[in-house]
N, C-alpha and C. Protein backbone atom coordinates (compact mmCIF):
# COMPACT_ATOMS: atom_id res chain seq x y z
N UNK A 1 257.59 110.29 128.36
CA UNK A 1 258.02 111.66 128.22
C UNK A 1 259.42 111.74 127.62
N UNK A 2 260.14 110.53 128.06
CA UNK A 2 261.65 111.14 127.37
C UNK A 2 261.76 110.48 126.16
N UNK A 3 260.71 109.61 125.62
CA UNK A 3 260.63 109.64 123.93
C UNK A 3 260.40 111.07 123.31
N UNK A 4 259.84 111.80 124.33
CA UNK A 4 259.06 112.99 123.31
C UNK A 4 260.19 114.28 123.42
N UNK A 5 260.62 114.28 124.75
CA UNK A 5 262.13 115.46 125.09
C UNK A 5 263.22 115.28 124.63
N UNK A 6 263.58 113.96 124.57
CA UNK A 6 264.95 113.10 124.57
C UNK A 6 265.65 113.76 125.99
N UNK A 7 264.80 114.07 127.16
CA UNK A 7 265.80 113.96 128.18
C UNK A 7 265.76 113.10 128.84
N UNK A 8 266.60 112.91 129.85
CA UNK A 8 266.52 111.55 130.69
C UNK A 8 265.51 111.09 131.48
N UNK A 9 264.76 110.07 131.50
CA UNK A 9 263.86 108.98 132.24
C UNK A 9 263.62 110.04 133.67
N UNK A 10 262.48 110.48 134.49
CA UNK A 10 261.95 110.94 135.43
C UNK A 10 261.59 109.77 136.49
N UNK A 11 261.23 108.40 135.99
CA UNK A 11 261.27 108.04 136.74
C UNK A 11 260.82 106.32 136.99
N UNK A 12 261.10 105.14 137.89
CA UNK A 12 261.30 103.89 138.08
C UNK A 12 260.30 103.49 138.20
N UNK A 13 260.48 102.32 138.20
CA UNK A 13 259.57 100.74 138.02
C UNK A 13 260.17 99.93 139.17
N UNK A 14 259.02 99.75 139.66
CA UNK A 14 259.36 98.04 140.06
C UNK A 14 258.06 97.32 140.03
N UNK A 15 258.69 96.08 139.40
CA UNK A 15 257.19 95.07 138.76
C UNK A 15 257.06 94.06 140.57
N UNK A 16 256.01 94.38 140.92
CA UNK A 16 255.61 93.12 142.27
C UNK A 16 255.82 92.10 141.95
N UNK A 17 255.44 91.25 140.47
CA UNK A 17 254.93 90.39 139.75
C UNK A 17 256.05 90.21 138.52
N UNK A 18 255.88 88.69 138.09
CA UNK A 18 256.14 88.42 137.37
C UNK A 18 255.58 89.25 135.82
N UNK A 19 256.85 89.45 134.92
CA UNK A 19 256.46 90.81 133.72
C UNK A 19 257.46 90.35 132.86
N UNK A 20 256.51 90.86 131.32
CA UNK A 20 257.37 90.86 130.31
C UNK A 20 257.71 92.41 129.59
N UNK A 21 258.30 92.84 129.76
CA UNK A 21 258.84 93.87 129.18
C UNK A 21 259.24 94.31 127.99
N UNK A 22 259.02 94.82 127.06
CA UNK A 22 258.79 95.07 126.02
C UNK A 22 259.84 97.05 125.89
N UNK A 23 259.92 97.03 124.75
CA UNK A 23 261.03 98.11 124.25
C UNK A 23 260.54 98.81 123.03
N UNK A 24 260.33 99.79 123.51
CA UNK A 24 259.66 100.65 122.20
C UNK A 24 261.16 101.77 121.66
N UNK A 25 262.12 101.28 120.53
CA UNK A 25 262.65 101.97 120.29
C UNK A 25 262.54 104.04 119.91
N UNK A 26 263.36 104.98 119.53
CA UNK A 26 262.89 106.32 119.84
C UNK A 26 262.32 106.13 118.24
N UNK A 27 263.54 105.67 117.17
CA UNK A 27 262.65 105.87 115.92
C UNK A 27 261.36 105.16 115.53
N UNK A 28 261.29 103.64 116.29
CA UNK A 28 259.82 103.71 115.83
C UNK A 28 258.80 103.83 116.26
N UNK A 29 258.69 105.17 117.46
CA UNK A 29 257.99 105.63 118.24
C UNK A 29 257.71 107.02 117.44
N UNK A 30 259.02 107.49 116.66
CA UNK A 30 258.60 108.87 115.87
C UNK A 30 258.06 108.38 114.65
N UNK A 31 258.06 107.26 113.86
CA UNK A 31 257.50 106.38 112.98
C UNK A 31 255.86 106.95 112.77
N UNK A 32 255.89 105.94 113.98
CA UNK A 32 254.51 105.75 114.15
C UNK A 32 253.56 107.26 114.95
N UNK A 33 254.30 108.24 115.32
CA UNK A 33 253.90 109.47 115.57
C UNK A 33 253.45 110.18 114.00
N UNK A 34 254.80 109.86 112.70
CA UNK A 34 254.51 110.68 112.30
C UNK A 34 253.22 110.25 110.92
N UNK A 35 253.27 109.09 111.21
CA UNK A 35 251.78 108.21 110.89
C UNK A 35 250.48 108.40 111.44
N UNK A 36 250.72 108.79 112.59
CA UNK A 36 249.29 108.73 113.44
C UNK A 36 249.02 110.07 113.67
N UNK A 37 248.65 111.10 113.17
CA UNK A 37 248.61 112.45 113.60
C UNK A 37 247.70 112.95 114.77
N UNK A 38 246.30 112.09 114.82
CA UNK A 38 245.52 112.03 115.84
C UNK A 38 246.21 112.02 116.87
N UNK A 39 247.06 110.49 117.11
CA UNK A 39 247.84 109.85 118.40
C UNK A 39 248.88 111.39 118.61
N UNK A 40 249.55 111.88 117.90
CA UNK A 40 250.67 112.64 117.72
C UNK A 40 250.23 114.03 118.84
N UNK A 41 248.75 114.54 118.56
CA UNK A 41 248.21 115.66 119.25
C UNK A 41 248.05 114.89 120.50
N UNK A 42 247.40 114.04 120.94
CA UNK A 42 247.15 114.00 122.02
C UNK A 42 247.97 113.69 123.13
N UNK A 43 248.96 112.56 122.53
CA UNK A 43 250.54 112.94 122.91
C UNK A 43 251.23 113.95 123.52
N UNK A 44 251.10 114.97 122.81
CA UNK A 44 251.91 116.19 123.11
C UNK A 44 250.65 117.18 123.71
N UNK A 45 249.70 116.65 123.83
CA UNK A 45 248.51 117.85 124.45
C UNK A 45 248.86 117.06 126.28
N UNK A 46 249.03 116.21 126.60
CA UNK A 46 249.18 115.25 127.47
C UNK A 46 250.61 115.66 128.42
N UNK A 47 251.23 115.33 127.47
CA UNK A 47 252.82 115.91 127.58
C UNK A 47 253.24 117.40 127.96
N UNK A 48 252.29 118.39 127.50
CA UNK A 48 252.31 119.60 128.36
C UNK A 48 251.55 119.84 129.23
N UNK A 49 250.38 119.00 129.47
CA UNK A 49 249.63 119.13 130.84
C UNK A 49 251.43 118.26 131.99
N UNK A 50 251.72 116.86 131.76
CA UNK A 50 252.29 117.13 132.92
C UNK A 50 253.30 118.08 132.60
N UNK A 51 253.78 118.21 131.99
CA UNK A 51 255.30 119.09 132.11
C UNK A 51 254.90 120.60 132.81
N UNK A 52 253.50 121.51 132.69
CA UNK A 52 252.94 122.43 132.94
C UNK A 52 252.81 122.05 135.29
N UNK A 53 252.21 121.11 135.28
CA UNK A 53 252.48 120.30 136.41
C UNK A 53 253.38 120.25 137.09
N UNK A 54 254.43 119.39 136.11
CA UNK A 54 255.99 119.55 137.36
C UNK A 54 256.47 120.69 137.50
N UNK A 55 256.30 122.03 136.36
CA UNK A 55 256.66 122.95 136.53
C UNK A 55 255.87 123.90 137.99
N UNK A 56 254.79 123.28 138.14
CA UNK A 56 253.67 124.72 139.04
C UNK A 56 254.60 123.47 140.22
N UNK A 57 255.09 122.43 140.62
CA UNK A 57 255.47 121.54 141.99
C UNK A 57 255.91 122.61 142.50
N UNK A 58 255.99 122.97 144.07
CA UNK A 58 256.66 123.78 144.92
C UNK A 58 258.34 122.98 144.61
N UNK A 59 259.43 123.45 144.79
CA UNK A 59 260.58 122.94 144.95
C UNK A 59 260.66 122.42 146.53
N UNK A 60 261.28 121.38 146.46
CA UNK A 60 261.51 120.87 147.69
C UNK A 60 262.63 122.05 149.10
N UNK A 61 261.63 121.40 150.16
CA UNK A 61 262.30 122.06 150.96
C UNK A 61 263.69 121.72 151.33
N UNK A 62 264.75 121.93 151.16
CA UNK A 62 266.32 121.71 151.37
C UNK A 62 266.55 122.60 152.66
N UNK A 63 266.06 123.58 152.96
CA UNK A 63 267.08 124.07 154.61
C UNK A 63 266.58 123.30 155.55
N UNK A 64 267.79 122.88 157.01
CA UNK A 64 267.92 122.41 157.72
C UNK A 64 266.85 122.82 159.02
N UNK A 65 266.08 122.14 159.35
CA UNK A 65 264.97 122.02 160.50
C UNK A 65 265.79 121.67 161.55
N UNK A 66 266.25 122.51 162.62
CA UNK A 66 266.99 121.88 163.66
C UNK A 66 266.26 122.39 165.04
């Protein structure tokens, strides 16, 4: 998602296991977006289902239960 917003990372990893990790820079991720037009829709059809998602999340409860 934050290839596609440019906002910051939502969220962590941790590998159980031994992993090789790999780095998909932003330009040749828009490269190959603007090559693949198929990949490009479904991408962003994907990308507003979750973003549509985190938006409907209730906000967390913050007042104090005492």
């Amino acid at each position: 998602m934050a290839l596609i917003s440019g906002e910051p990372r939502r969220a962590d990893v941790v590998a159980s296991t031994y992993c090789r990790l790999l780095v998909l820079r932003k330009a040749d991720f828009d490269l190959f977006m603007r090559d693949n037009r198929d990949v490009k829709f479904e991408v962003d059809r994907v990308a507003a289902q979750r973003n549509a998602m985190i938006q409907a999340e209730p906000a967390a409860d913050t007042t104090a239960n005492g």
